[in-house]
N, C-alpha and C. Protein backbone atom coordinates (compact mmCIF):
# COMPACT_ATOMS: atom_id res chain seq x y z
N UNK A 1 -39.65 32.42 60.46
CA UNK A 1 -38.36 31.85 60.11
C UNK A 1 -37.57 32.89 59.33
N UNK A 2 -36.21 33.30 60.17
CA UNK A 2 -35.36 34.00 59.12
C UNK A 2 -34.71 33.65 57.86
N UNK A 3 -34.34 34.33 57.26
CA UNK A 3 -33.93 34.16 55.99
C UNK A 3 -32.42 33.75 56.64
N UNK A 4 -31.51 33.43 57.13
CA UNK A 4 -30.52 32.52 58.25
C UNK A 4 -31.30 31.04 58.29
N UNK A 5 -32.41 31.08 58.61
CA UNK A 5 -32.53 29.72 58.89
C UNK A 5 -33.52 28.72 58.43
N UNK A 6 -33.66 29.80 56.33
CA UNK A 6 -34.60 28.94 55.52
C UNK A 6 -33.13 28.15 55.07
N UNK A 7 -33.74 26.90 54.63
CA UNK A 7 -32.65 26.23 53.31
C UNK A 7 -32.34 26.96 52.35
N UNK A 8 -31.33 26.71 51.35
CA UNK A 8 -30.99 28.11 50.60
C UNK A 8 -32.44 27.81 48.93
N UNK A 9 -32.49 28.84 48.77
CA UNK A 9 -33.73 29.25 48.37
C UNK A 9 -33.60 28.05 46.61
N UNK A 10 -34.70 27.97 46.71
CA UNK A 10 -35.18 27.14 45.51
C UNK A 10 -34.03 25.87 45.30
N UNK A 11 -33.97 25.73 46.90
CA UNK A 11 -32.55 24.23 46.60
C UNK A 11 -33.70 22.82 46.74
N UNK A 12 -33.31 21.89 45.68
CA UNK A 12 -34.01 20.36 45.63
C UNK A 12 -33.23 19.73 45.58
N UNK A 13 -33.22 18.44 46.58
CA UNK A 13 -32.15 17.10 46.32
C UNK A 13 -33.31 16.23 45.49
N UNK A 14 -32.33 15.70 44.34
CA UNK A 14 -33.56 14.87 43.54
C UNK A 14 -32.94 13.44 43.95
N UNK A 15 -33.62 12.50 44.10
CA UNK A 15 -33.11 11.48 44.48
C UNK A 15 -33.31 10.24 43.19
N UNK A 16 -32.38 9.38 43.23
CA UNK A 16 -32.11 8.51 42.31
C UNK A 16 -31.73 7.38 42.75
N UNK A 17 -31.18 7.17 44.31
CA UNK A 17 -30.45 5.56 44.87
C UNK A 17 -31.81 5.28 45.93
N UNK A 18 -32.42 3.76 46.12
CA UNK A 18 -33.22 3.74 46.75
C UNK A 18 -32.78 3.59 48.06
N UNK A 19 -31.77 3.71 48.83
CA UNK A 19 -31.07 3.88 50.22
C UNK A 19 -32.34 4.93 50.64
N UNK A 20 -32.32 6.37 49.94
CA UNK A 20 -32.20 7.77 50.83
C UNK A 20 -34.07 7.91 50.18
N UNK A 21 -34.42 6.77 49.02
CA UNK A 21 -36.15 7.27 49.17
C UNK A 21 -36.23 5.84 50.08
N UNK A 22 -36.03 4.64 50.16
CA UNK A 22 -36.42 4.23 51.16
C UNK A 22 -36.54 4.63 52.71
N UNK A 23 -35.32 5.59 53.26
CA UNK A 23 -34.88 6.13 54.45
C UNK A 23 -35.96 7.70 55.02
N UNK A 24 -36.52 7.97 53.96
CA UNK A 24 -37.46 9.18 53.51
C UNK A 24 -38.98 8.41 53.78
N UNK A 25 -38.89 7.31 53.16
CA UNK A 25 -40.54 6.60 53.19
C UNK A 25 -40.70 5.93 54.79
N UNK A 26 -40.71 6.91 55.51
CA UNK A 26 -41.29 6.77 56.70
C UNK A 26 -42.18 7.59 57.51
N UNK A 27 -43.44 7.81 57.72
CA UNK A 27 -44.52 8.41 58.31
C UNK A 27 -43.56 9.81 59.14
N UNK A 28 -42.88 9.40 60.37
CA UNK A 28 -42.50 10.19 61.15
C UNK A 28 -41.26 10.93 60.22
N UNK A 29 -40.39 10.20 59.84
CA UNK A 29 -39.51 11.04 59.04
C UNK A 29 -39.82 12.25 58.07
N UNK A 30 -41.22 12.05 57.47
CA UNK A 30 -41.18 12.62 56.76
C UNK A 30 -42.06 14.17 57.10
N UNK A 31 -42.98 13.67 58.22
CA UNK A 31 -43.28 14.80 59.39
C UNK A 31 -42.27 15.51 59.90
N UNK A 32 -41.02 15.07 60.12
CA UNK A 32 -40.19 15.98 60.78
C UNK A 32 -39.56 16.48 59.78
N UNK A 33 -39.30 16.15 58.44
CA UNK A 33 -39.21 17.30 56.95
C UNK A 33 -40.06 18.54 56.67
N UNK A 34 -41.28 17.94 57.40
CA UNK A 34 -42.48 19.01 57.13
C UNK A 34 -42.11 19.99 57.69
N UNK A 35 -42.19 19.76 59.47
CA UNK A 35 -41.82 20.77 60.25
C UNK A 35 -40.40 21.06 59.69
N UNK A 36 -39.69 21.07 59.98
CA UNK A 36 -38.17 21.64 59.49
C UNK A 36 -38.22 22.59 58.73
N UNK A 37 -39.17 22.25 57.29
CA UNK A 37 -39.37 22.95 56.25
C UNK A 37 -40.19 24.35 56.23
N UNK A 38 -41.07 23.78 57.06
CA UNK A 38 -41.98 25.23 57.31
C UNK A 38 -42.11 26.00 58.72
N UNK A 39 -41.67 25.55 59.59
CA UNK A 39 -41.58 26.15 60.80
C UNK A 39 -39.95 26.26 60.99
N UNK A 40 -39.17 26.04 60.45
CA UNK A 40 -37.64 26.38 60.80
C UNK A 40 -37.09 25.29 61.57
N UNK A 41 -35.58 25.72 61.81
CA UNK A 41 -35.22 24.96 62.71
C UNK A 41 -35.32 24.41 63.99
N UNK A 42 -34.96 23.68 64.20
CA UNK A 42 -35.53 23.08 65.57
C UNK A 42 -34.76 22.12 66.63
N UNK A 43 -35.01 21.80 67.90
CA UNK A 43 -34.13 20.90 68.55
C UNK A 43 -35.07 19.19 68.66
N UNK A 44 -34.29 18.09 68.68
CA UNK A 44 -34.88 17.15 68.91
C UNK A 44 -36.58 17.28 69.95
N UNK A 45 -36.12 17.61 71.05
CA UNK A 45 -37.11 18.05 71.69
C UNK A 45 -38.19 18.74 71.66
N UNK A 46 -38.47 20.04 70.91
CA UNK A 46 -39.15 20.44 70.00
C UNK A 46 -39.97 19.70 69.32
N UNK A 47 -39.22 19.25 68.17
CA UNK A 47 -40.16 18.19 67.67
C UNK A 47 -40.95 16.96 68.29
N UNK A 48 -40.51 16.31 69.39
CA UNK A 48 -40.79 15.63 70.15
C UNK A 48 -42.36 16.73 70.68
N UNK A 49 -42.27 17.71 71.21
CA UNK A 49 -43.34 17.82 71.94
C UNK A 49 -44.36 18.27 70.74
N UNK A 50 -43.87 18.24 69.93
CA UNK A 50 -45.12 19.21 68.58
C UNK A 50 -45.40 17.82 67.84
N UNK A 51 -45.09 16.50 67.96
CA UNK A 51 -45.70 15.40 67.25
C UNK A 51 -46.19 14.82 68.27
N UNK A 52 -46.08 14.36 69.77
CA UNK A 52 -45.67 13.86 70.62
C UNK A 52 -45.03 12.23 70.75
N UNK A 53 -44.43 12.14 69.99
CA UNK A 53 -43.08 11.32 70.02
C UNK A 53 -42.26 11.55 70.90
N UNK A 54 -42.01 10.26 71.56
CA UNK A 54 -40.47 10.50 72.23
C UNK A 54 -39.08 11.44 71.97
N UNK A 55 -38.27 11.49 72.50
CA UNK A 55 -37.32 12.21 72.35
C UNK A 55 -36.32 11.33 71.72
N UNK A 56 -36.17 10.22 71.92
CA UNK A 56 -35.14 8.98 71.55
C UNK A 56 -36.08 8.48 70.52
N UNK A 57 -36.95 8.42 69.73
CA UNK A 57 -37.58 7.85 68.73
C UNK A 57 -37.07 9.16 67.76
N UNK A 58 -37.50 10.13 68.39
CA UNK A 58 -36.89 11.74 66.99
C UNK A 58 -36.02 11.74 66.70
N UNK A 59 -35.00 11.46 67.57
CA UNK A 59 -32.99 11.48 67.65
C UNK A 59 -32.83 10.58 66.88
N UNK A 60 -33.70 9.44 66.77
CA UNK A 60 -33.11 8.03 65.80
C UNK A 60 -33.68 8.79 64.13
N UNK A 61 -34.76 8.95 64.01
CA UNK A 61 -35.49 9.11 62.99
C UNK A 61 -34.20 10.71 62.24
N UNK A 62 -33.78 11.50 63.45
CA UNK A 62 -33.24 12.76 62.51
C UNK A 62 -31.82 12.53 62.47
N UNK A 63 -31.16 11.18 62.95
CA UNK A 63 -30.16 11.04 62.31
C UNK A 63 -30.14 10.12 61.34
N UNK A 64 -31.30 9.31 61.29
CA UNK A 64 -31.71 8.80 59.94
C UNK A 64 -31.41 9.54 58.61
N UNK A 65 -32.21 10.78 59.16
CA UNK A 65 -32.37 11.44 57.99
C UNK A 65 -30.82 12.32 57.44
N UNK A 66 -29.94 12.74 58.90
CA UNK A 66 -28.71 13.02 58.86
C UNK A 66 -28.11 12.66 58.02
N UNK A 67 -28.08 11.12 57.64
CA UNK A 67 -27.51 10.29 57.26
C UNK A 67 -27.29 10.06 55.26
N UNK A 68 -28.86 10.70 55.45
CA UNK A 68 -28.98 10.59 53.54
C UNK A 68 -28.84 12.16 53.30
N UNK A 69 -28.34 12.88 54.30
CA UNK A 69 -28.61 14.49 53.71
C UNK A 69 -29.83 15.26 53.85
N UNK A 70 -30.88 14.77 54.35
CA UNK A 70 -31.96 16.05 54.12
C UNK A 70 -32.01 16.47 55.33
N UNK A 71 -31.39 16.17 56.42
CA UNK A 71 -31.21 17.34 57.47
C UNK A 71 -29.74 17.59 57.71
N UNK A 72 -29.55 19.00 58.59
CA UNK A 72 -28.34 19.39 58.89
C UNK A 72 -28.19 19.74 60.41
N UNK A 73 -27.11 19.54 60.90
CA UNK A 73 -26.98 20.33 62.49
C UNK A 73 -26.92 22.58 61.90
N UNK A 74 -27.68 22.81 63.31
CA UNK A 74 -27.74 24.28 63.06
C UNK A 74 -27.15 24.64 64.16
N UNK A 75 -25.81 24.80 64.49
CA UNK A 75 -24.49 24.92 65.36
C UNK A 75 -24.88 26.41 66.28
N UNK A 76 -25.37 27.44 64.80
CA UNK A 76 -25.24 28.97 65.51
C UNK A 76 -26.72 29.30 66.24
N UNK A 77 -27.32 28.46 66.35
CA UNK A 77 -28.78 28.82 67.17
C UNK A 77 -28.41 27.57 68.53
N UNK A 78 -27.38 26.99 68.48
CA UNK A 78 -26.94 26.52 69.94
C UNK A 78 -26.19 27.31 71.34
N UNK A 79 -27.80 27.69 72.24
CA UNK A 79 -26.99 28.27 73.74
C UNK A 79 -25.78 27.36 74.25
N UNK A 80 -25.55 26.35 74.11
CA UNK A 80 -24.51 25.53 74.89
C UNK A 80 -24.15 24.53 74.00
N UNK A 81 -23.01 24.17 74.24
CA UNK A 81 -22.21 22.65 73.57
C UNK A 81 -23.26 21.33 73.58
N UNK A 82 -23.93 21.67 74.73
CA UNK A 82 -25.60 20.17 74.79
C UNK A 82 -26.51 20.59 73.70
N UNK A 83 -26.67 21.99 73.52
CA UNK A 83 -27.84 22.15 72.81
C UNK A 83 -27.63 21.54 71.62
N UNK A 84 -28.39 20.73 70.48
CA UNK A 84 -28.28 20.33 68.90
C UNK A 84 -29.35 20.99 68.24
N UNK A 85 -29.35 22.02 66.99
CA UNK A 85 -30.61 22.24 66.26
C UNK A 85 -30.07 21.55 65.00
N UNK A 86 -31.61 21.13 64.79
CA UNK A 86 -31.54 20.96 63.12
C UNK A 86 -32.48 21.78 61.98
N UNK A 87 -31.97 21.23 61.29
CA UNK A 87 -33.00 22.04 59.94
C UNK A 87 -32.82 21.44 58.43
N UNK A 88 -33.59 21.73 57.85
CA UNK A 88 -33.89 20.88 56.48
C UNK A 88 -32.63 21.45 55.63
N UNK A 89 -32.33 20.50 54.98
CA UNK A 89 -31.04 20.82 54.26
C UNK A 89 -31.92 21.21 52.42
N UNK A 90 -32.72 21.01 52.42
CA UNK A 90 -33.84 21.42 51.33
C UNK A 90 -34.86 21.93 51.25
N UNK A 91 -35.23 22.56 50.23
CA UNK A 91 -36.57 22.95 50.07
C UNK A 91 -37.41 22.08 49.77
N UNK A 92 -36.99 21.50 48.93
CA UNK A 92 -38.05 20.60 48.54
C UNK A 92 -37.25 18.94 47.97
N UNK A 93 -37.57 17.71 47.83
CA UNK A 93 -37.53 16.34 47.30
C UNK A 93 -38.32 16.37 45.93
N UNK A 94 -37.26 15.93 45.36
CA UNK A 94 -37.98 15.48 44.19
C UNK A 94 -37.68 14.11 43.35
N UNK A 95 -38.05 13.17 42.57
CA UNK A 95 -37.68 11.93 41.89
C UNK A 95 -38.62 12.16 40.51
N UNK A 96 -37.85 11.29 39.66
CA UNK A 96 -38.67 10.71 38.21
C UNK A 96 -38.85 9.28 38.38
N UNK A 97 -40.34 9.06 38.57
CA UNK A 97 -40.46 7.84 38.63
C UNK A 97 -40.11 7.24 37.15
N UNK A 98 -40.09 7.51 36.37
CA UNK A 98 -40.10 7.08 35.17
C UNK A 98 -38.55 6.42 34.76
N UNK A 99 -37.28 7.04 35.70
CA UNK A 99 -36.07 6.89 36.36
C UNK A 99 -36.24 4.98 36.91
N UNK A 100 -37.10 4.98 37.32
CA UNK A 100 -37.11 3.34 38.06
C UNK A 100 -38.09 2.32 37.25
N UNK A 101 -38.19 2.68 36.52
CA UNK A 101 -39.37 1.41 35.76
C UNK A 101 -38.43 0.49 35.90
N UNK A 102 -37.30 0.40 35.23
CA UNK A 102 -36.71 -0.83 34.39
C UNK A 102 -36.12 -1.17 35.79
N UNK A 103 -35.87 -0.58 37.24
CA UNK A 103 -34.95 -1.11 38.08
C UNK A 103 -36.15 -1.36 39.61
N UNK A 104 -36.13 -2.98 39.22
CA UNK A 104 -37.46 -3.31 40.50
C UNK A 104 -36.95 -2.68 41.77
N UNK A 105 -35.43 -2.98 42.36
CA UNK A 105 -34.93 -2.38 43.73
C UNK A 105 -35.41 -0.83 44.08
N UNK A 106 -35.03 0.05 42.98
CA UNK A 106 -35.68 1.79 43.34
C UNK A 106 -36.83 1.91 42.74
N UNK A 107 -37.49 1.03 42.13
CA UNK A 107 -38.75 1.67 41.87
C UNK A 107 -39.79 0.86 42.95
N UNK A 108 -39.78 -0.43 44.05
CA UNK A 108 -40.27 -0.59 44.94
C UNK A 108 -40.27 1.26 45.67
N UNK A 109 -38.55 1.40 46.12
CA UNK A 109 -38.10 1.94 47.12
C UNK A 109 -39.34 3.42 46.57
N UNK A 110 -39.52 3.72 45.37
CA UNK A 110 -40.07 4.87 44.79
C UNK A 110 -41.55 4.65 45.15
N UNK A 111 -41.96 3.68 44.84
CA UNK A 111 -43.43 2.97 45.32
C UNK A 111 -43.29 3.38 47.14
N UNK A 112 -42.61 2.77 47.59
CA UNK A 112 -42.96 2.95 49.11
C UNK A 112 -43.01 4.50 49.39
N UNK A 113 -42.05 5.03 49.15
CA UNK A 113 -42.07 6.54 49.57
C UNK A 113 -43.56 7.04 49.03
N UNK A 114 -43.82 7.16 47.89
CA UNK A 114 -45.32 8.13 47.03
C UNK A 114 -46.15 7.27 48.24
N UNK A 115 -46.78 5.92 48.17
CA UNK A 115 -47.11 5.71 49.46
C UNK A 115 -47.32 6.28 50.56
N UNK A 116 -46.49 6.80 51.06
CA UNK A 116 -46.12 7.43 52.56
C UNK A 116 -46.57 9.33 52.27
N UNK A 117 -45.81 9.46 51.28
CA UNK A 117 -46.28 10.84 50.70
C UNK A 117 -47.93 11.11 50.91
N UNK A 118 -48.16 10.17 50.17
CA UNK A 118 -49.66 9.82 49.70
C UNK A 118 -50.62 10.41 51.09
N UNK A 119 -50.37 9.02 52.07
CA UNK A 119 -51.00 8.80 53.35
C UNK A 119 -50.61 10.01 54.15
N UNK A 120 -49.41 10.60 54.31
CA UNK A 120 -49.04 11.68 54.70
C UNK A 120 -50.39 13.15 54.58
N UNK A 121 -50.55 12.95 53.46
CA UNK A 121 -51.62 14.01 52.89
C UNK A 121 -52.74 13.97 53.18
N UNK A 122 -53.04 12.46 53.56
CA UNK A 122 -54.37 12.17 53.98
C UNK A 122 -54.59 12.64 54.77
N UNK A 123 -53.89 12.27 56.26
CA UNK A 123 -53.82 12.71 57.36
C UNK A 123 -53.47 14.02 57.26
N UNK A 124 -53.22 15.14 56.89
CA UNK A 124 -53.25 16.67 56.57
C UNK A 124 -54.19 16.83 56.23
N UNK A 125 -55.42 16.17 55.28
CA UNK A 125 -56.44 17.00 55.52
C UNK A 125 -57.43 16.77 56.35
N UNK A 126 -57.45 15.51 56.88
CA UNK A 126 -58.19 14.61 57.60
C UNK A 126 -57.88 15.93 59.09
N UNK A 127 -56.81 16.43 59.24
CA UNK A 127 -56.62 17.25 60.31
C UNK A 127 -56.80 18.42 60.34
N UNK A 128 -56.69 19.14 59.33
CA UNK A 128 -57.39 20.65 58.26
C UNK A 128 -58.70 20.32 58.68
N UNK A 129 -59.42 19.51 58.25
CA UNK A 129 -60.95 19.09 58.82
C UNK A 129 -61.37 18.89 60.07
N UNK A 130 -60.56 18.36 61.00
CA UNK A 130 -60.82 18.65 62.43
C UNK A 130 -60.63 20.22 63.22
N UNK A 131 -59.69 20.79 62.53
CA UNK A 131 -59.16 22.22 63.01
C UNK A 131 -60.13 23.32 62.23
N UNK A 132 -60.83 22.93 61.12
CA UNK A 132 -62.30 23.81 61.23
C UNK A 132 -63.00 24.47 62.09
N UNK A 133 -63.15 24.13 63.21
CA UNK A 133 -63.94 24.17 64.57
C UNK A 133 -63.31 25.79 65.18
N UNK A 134 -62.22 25.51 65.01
CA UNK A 134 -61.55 27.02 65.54
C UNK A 134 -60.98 28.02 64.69
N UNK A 135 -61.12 27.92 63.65
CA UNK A 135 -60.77 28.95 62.44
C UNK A 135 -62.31 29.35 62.10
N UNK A 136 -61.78 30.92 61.74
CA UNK A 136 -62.73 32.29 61.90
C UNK A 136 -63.50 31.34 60.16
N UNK A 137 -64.34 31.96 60.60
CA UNK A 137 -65.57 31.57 58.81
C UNK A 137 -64.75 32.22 57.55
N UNK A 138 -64.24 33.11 57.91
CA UNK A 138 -63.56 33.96 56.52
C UNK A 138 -62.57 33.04 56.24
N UNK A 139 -61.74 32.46 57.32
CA UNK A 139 -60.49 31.75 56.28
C UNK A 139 -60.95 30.24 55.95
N UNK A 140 -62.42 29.73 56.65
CA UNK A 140 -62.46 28.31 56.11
C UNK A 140 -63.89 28.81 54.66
N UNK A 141 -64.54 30.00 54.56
CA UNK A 141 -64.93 30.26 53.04
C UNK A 141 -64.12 29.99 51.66
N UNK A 142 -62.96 29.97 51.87
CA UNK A 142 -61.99 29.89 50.01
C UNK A 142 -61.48 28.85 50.38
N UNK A 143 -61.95 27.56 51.50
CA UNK A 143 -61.37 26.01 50.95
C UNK A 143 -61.48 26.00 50.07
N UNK A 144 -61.17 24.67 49.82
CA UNK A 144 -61.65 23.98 48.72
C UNK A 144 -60.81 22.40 48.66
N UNK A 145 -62.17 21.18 48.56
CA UNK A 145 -61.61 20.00 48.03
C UNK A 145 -62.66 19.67 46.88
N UNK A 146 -61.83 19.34 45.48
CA UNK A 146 -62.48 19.32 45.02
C UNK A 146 -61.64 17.78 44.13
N UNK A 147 -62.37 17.34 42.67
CA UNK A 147 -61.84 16.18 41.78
C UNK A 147 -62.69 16.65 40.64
N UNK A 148 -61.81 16.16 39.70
CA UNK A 148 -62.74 16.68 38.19
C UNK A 148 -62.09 15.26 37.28
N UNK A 149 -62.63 14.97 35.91
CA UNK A 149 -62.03 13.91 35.12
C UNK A 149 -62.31 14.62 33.80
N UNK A 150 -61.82 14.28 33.20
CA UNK A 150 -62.01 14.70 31.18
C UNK A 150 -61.59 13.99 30.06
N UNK A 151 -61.83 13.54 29.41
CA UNK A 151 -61.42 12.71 27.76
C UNK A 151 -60.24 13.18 27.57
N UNK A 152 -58.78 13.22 27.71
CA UNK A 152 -57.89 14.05 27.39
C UNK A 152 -56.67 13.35 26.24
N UNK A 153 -56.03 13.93 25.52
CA UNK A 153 -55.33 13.40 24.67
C UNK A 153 -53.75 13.27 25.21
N UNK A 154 -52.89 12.80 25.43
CA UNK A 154 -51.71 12.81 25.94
C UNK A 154 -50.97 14.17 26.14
N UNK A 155 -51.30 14.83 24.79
CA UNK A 155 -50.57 16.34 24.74
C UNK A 155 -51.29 17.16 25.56
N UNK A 156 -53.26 16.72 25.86
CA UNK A 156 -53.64 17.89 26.38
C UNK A 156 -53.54 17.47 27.81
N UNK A 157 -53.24 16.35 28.40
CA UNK A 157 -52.78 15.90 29.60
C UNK A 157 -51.70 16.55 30.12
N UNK A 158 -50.95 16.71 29.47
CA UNK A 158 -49.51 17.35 29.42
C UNK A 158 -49.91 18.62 29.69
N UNK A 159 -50.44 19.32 28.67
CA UNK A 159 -51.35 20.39 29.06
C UNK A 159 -51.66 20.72 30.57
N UNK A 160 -52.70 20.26 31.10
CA UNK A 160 -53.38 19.89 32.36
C UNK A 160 -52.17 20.06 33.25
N UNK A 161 -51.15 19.29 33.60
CA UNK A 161 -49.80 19.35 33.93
C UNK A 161 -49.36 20.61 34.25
N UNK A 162 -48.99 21.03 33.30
CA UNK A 162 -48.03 22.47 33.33
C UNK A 162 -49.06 23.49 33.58
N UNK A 163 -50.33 23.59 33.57
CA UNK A 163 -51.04 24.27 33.81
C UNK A 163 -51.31 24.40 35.60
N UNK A 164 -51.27 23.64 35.78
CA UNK A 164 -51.40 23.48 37.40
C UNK A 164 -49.52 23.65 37.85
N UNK A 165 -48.61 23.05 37.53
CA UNK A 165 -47.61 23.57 38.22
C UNK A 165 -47.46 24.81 37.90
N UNK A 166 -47.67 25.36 36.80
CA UNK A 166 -47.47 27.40 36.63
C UNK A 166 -48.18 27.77 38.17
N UNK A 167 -49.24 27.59 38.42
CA UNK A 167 -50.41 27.77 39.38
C UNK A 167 -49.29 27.57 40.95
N UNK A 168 -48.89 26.24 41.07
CA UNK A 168 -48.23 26.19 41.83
C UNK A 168 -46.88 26.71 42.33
N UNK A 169 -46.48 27.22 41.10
CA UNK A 169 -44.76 27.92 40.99
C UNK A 169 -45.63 29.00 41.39
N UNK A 170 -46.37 30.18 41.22
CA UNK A 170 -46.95 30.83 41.19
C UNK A 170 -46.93 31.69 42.52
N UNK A 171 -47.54 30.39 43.19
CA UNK A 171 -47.51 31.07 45.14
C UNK A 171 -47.07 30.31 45.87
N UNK A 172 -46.25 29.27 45.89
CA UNK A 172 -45.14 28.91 45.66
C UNK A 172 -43.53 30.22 46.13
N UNK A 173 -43.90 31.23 44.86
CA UNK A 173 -42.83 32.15 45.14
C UNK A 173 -43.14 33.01 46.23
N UNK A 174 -44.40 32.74 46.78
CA UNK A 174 -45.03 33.69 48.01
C UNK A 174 -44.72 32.78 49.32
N UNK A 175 -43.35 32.12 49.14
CA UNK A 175 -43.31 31.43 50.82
C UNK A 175 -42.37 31.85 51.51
N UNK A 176 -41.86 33.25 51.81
CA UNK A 176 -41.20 34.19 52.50
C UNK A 176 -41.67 33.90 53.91
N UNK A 177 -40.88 35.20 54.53
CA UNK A 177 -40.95 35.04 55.88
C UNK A 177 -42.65 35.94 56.22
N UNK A 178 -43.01 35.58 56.98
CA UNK A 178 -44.39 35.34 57.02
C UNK A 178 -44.87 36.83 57.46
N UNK A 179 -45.78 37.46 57.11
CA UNK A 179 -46.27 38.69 57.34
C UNK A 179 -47.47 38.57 58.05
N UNK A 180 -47.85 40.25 58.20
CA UNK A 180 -48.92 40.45 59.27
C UNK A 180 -50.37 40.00 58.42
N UNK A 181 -51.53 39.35 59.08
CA UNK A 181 -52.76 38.62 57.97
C UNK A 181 -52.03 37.70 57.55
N UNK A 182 -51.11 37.00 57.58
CA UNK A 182 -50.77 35.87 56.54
C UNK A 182 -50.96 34.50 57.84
N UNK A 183 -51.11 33.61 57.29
CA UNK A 183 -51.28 31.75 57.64
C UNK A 183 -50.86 31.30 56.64
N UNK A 184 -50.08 30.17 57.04
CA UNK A 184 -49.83 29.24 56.19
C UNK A 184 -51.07 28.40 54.98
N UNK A 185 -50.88 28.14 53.73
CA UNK A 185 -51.63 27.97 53.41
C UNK A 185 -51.48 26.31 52.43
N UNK A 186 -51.83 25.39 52.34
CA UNK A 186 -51.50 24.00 51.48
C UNK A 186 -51.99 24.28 50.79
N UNK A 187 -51.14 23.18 49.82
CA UNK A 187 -52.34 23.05 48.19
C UNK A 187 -51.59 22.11 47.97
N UNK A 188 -52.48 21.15 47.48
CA UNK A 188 -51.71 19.65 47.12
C UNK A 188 -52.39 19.48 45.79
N UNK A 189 -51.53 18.88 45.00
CA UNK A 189 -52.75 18.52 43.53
C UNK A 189 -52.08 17.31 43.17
N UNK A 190 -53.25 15.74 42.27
CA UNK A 190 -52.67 15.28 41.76
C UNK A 190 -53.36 14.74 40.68
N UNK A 191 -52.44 14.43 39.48
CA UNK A 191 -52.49 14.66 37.93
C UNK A 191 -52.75 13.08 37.81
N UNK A 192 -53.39 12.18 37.26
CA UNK A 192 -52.98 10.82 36.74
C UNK A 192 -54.48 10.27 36.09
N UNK A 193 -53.64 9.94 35.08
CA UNK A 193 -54.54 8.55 34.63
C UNK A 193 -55.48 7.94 35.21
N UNK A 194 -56.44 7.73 35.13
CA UNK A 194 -57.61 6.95 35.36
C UNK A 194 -56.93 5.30 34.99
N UNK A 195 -57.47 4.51 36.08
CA UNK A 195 -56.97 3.22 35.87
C UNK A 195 -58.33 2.47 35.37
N UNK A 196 -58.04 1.50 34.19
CA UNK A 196 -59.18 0.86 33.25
C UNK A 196 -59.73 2.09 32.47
N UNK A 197 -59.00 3.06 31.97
CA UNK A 197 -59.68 3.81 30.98
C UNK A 197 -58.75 3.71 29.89
């Protein structure tokens, strides 16, 4: 993906109305953010054959997304007036749940999306784990799934926190246009409370 046809660099829509995280908390929608995001732009069709979804189920779902902003038409990678590309109008989504406590309407809408996020991830590694089979031994040696727990005090929680997003800002700044030896690489982490502790 050229630097033409990343989103502009370190751009986040943070969201706050539950319209555009409800419109987001959908399985396929949020697959076709993925792709957008990391494979570039793309035409309905495209995506259609790389999820295998219909072509009229993608068209509905990416003007869905048209609609709240996180995609855009990409006019100058069109051979003809028929052709449509799109592409992620962001780098990344972000919310404060802490933003919706007091308001049941967006903090459902906030609940459904992490949800979908959630399950989203599952199925990423659930598929990382099937695609083992054909990746060389050297790049499936430095997996890693792992879980840890600790006695922690609020501040050193906080701690814990910023310690892992440094980690993540980190390589993070290594998501350029892709070089020779390089693959894409995930890392998902998540921070929370133990429930009944």
């Amino acid at each position: 993906m050229t630097d033409a046809e990343r989103p502009s660099v370190d751009s986040n829509v943070r969201l706050h109305d539950p319209g555009p995280m409800r419109a987001m908390a959908h399985p396929m929608r949020l697959r076709i953010i993925g792709i957008l995001r990391m494979d570039g732009p793309a035409t309905v069709g495209m995506i259609a054959d790389q999820t295998g979804e219909s072509a009229g189920s993608i068209s509905y779902h990416v003007a869905t997304l048209a609609k709240h902003g996180f995609v855009e038409e990409a006019p100058e990678l069109a051979r003809d007036r028929r052709e449509r590309w799109w592409r992620a109008a962001h780098e990344m989504t972000s919310w404060d749940t802490l933003e919706f406590l007091d308001d049941p309407a967006r903090h459902a809408a906030s609940e459904a999306l992490r949800r979908t996020v959630l399950e989203g991830y599952h199925r990423e590694l659930l598929a990382a784990l099937d695609a083992e089979a054909e990746l060389e031994p050297e790049w499936i040696e430095p997996s890693d799934s792992s879980d840890g727990a600790a006695h922690l005090t609020l501040e050193e929680f906080r701690e814990l926190s910023a310690d892992l997003a440094a980690v993540r800002d980190k390589w993070w700044a290594r998501r350029g246009e892709p070089a020779e030896g390089t693959r894409i690489v995930r890392w998902m982490t998540h921070v929370f409370p133990r429930s009944g502790a």
